[in-house]
C-alpha atoms as a PDB file:
ATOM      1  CA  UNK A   1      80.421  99.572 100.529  1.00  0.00           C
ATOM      2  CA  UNK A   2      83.171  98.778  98.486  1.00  0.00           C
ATOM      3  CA  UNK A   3      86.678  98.445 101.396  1.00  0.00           C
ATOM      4  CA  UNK A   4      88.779  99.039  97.741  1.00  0.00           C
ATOM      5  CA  UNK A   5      87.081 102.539  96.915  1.00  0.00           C
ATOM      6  CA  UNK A   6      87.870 105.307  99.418  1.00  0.00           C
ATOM      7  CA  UNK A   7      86.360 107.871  97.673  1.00  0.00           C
ATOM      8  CA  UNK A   8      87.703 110.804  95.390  1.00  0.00           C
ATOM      9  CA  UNK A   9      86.395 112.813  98.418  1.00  0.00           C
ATOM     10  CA  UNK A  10      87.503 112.710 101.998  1.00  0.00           C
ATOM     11  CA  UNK A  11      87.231 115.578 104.361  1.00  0.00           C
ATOM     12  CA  UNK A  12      90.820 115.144 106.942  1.00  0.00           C
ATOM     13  CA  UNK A  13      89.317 116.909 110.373  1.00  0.00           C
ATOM     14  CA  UNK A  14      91.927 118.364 112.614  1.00  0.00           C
ATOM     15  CA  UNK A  15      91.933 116.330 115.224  1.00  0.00           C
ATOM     16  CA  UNK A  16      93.337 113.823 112.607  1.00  0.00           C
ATOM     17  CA  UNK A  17      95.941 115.913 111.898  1.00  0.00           C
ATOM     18  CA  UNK A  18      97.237 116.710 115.182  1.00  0.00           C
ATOM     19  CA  UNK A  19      97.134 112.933 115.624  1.00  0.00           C
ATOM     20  CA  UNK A  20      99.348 112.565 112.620  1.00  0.00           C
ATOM     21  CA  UNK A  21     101.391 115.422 113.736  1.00  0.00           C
ATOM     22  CA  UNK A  22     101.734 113.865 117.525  1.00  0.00           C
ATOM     23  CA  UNK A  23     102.002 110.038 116.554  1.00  0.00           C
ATOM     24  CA  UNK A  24     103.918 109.732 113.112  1.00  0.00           C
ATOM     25  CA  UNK A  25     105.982 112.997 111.971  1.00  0.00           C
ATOM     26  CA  UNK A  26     105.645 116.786 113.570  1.00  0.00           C
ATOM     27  CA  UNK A  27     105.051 118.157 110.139  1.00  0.00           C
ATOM     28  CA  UNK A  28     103.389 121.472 109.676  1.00  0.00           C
ATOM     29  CA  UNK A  29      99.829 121.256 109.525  1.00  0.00           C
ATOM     30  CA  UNK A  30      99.507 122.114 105.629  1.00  0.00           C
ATOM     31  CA  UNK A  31     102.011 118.920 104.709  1.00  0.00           C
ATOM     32  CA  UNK A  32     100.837 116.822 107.363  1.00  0.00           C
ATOM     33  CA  UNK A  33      97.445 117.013 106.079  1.00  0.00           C
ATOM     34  CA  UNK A  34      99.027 116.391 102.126  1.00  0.00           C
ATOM     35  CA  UNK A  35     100.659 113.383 103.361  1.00  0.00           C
ATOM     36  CA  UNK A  36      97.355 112.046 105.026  1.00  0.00           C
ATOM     37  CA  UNK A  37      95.454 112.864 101.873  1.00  0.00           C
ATOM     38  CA  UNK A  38      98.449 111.280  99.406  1.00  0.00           C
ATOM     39  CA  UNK A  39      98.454 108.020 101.907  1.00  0.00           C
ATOM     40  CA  UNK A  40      95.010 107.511 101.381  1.00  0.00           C
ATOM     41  CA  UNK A  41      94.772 108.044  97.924  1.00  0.00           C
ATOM     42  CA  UNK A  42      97.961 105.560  97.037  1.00  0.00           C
ATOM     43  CA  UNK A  43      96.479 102.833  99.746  1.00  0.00           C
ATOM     44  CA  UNK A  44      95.960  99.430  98.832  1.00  0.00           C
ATOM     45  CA  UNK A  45      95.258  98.026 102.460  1.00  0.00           C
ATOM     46  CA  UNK A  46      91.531  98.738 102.885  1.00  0.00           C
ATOM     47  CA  UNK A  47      88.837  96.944 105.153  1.00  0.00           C
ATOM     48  CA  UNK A  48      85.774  97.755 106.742  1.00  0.00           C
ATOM     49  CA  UNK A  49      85.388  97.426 110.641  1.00  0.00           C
ATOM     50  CA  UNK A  50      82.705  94.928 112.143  1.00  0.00           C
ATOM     51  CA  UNK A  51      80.271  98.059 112.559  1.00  0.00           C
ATOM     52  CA  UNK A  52      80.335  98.447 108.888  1.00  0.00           C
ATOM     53  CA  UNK A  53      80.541 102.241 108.824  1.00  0.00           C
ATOM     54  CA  UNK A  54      84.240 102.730 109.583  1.00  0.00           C
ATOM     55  CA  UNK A  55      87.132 102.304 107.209  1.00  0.00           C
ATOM     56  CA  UNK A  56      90.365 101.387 108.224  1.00  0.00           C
ATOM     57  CA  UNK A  57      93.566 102.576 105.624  1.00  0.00           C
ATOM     58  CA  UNK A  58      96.523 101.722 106.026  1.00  0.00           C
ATOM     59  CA  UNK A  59      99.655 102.545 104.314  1.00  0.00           C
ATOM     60  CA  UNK A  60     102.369 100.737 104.089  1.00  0.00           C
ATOM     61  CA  UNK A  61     106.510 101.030 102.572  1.00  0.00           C
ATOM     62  CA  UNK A  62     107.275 102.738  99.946  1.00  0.00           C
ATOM     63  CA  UNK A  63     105.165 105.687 101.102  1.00  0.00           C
ATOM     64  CA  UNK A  64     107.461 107.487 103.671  1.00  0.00           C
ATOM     65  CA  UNK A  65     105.096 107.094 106.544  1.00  0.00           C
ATOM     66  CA  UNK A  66     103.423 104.327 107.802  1.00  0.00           C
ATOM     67  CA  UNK A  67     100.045 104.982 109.004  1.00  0.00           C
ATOM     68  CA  UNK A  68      96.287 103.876 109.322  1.00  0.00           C
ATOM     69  CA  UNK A  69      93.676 106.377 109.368  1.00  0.00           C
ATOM     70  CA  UNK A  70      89.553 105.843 110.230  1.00  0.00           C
ATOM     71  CA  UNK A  71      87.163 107.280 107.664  1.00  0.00           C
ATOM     72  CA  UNK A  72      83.365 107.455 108.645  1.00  0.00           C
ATOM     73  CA  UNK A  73      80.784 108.526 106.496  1.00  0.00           C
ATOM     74  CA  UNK A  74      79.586 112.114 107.610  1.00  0.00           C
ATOM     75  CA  UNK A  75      75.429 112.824 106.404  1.00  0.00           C
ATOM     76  CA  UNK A  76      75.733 116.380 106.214  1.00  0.00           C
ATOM     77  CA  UNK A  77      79.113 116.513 104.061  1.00  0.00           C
ATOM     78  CA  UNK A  78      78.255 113.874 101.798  1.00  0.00           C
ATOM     79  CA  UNK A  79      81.078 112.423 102.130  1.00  0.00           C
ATOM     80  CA  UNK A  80      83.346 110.328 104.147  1.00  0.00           C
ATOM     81  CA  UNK A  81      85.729 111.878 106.873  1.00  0.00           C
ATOM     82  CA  UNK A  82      89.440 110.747 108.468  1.00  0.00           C
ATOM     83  CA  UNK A  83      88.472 111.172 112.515  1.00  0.00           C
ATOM     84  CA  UNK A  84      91.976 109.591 113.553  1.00  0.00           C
ATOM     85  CA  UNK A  85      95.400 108.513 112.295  1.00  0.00           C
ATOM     86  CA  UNK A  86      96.905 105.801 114.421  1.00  0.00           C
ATOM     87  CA  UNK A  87     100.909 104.292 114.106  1.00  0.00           C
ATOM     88  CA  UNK A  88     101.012 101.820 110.929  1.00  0.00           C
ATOM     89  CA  UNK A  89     102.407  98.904 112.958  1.00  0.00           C
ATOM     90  CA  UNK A  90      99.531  97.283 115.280  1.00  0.00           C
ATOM     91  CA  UNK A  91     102.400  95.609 117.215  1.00  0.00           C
ATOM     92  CA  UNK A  92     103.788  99.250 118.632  1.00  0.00           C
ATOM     93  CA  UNK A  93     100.005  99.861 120.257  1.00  0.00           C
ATOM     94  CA  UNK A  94      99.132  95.564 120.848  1.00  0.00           C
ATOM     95  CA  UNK A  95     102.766  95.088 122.693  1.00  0.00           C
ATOM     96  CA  UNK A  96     101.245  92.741 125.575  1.00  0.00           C
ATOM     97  CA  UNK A  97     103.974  90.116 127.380  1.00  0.00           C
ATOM     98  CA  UNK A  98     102.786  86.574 127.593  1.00  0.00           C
ATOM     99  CA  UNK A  99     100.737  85.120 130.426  1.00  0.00           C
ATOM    100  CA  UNK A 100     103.513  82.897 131.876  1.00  0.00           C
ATOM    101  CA  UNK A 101     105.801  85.768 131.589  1.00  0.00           C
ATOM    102  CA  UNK A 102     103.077  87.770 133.995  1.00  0.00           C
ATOM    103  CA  UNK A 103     103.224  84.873 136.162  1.00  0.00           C
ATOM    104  CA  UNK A 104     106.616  86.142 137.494  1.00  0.00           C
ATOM    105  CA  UNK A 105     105.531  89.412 138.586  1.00  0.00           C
END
């Protein structure tokens, strides 16, 4: 699997959507899915996960929204599918304090 080559064809479920619609920008469902699809598409930052199935985009400045999305391949479409859009920054989900700082508690 090549991490550079999403695909020409990607399938964005709805649960991804809402996601997107929750996490990054309340868009309406229509645009929110155009951005997802135009993110994607324009993404340079592409790796596979250690299970080797999953994709990880992510999309960085210029594009108006920062963002990384999980494709999986899906057997019966053909094709691969975004199951989840997450926030673009890891460090607004991974915000953890130091261990001496816990030590205070």
């Amino acid at each position: 699997m090549n991490p550079n080559n999403v695909g020409v064809e990607f399938f964005v479920t709805p649960h991804a959507v809402t996601q997107f619609q929750l996490r990054i920008a309340p868009l309406e469902e229509s645009v929110a899915r155009k951005v997802i699809e135009d993110g994607i598409c324009q993404a340079t930052n592409v790796n596979v996960l250690p299970d080797g199935a999953t994709l990880r985009v992510r999309t960085k400045r210029p594009f108006p929204f920062e963002f990384r999305a999980y494709l999986v391949f899906d057997r019966q479409r053909g094709h691969r599918v975004v199951t989840t859009i997450v926030r673009g920054d890891s460090s607004v989900t991974r915000k953890h304090r130091r261990r001496d700082e816990r030590a205070g508690d």
